[in-house]
C-alpha atoms as a PDB file:
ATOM      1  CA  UNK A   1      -6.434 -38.966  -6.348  1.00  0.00           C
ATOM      2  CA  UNK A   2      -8.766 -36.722  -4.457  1.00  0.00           C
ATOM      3  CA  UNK A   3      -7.934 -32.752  -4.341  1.00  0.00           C
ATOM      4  CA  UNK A   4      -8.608 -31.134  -0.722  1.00  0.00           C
ATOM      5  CA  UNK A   5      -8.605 -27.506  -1.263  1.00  0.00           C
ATOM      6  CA  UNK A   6      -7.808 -25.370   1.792  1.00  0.00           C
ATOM      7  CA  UNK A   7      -7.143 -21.733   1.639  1.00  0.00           C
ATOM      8  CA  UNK A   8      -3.065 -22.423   2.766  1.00  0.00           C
ATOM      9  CA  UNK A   9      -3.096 -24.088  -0.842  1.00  0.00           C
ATOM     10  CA  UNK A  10      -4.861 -22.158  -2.856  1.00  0.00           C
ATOM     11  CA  UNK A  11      -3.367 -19.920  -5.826  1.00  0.00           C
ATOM     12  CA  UNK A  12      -3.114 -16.803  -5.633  1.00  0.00           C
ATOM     13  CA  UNK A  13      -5.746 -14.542  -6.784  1.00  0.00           C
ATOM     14  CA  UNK A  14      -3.692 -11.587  -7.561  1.00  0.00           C
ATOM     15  CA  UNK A  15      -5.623  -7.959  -7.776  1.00  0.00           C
ATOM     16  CA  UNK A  16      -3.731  -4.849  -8.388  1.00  0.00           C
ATOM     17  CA  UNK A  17      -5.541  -1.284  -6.989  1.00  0.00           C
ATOM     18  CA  UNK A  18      -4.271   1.826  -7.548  1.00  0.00           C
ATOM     19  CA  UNK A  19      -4.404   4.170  -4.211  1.00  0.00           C
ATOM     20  CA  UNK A  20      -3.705   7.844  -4.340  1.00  0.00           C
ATOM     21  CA  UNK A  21      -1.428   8.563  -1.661  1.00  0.00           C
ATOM     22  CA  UNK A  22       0.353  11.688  -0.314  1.00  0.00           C
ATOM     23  CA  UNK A  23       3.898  10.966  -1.436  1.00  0.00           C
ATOM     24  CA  UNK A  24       5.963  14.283  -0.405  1.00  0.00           C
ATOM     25  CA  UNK A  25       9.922  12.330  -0.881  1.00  0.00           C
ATOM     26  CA  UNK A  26      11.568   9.153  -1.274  1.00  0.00           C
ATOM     27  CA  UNK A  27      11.574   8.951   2.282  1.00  0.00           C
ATOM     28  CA  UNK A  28       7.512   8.616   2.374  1.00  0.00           C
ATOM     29  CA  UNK A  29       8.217   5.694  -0.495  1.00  0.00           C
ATOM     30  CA  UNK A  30      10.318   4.241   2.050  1.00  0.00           C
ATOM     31  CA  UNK A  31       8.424   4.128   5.062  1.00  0.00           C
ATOM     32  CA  UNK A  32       5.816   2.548   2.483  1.00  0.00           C
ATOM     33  CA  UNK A  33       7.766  -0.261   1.807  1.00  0.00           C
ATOM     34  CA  UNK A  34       9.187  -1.040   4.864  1.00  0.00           C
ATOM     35  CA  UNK A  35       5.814  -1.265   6.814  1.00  0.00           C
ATOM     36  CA  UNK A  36       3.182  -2.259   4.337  1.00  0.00           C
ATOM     37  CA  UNK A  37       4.649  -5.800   2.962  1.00  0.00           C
ATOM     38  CA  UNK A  38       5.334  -6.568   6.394  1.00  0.00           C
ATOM     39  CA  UNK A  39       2.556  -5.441   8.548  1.00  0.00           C
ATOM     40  CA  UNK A  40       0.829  -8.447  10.065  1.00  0.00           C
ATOM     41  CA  UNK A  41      -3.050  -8.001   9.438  1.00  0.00           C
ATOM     42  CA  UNK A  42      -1.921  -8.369   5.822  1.00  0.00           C
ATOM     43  CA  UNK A  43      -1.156 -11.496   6.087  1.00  0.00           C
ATOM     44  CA  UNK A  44       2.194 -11.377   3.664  1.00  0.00           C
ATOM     45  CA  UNK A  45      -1.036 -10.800   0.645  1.00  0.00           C
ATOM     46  CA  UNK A  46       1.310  -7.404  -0.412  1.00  0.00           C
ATOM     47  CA  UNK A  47       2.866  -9.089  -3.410  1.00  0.00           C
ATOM     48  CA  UNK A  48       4.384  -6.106  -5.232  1.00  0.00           C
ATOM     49  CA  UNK A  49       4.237  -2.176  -4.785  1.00  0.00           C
ATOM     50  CA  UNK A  50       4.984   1.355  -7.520  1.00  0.00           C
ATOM     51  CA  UNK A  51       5.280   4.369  -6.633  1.00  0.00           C
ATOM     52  CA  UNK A  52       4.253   7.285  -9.055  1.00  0.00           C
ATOM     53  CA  UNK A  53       5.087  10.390  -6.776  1.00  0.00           C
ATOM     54  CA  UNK A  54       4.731  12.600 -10.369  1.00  0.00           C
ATOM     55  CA  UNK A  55       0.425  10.864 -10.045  1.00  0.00           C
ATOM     56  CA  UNK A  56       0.961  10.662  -6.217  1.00  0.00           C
ATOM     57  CA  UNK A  57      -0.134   7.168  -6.530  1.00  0.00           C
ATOM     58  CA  UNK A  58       0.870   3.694  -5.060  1.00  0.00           C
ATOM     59  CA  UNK A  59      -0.160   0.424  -7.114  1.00  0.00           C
ATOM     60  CA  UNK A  60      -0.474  -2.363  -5.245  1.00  0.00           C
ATOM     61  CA  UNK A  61      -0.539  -5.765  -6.475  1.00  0.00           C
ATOM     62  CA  UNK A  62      -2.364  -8.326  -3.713  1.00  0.00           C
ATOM     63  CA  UNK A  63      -3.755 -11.325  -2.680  1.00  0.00           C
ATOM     64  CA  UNK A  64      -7.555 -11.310  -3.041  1.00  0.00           C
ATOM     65  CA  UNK A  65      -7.447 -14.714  -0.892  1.00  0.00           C
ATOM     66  CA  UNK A  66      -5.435 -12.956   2.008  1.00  0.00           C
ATOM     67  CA  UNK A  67      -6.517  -9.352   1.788  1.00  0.00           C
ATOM     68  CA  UNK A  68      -8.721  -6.629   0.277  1.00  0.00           C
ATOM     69  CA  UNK A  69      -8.425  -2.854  -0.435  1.00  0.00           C
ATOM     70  CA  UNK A  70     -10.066  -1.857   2.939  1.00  0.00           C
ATOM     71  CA  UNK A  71      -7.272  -3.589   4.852  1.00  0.00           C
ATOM     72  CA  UNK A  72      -4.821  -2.313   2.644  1.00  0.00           C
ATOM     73  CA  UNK A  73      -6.249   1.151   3.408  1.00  0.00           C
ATOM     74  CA  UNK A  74      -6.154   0.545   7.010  1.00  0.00           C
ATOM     75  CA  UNK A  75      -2.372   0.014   7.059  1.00  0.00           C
ATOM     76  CA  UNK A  76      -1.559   3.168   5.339  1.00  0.00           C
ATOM     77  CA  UNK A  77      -3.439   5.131   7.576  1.00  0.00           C
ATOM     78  CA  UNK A  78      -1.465   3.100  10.462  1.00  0.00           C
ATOM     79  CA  UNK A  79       1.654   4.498   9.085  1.00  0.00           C
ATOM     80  CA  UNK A  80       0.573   8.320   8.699  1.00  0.00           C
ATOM     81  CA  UNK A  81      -0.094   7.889   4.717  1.00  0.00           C
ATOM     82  CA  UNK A  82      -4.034   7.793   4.163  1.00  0.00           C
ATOM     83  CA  UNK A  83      -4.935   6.083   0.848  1.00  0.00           C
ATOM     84  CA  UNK A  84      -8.061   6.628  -1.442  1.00  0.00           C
ATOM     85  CA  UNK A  85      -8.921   5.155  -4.564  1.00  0.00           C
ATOM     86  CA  UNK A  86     -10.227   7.920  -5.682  1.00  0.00           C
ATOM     87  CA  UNK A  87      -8.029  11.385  -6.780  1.00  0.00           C
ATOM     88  CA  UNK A  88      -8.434  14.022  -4.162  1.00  0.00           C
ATOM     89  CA  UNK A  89      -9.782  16.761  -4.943  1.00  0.00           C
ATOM     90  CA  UNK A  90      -7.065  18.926  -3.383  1.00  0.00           C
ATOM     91  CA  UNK A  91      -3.643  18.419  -2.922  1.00  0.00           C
ATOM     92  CA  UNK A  92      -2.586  18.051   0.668  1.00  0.00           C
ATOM     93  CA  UNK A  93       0.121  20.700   1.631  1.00  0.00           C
ATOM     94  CA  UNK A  94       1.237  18.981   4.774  1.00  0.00           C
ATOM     95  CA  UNK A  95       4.967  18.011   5.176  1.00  0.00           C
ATOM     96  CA  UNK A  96       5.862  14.809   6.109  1.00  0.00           C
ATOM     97  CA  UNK A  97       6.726  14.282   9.696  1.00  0.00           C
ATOM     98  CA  UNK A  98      10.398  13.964  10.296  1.00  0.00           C
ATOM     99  CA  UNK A  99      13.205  16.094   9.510  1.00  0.00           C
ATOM    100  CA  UNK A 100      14.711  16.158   5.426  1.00  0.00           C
ATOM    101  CA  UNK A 101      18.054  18.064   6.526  1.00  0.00           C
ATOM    102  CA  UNK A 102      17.273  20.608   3.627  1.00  0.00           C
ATOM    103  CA  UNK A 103      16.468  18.076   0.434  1.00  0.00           C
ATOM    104  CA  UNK A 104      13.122  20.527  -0.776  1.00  0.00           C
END
């Protein structure tokens, strides 16, 4: 029995990166996960996502076979929340951009 190998079968090759993200609320944790699993140029590689707002950081577990950290990147900036892998050096200050109805 011969094995044909294409990438549609392949295993996963899950990766996990931890991004440091601006998290100001729960809302900003929910934008997150309502874009970034589903945003197509990630080809469904999002497998899992934490949130640490105490760290501000996001870990995200992946598909290496699918996607890397630079597209990962890319879609957080596409949704207003850039993402480094390494700790800023100063904490942002900025709001987030919609209304909170008085939840500071």
């Amino acid at each position: 029995m011969a094995f044909m190998l294409s990438t549609a079968d392949a295993k996963p090759n899950k990766q996990k990166v931890v991004l440091y993200v601006y998290l100001h609320c729960q809302d900003c944790c929910d934008k997150i996960m309502k874009n970034i699993p589903f945003d197509k140029e990630l080809k469904n590689g999002v497998k899992d996502i934490v949130f640490d707002m105490k760290e501000q950081t996001v870990t995200v577990t992946y598909d290496a076979n699918k996607i890397d950290v630079p597209a990962l990147q890319k879609a957080f900036a596409k949704i207003g929340k850039p993402a480094t892998i390494h700790k800023p050096e100063n904490k942002h200050n900025d709001a987030c951009n919609h209304n909170h109805h008085g939840h500071h």
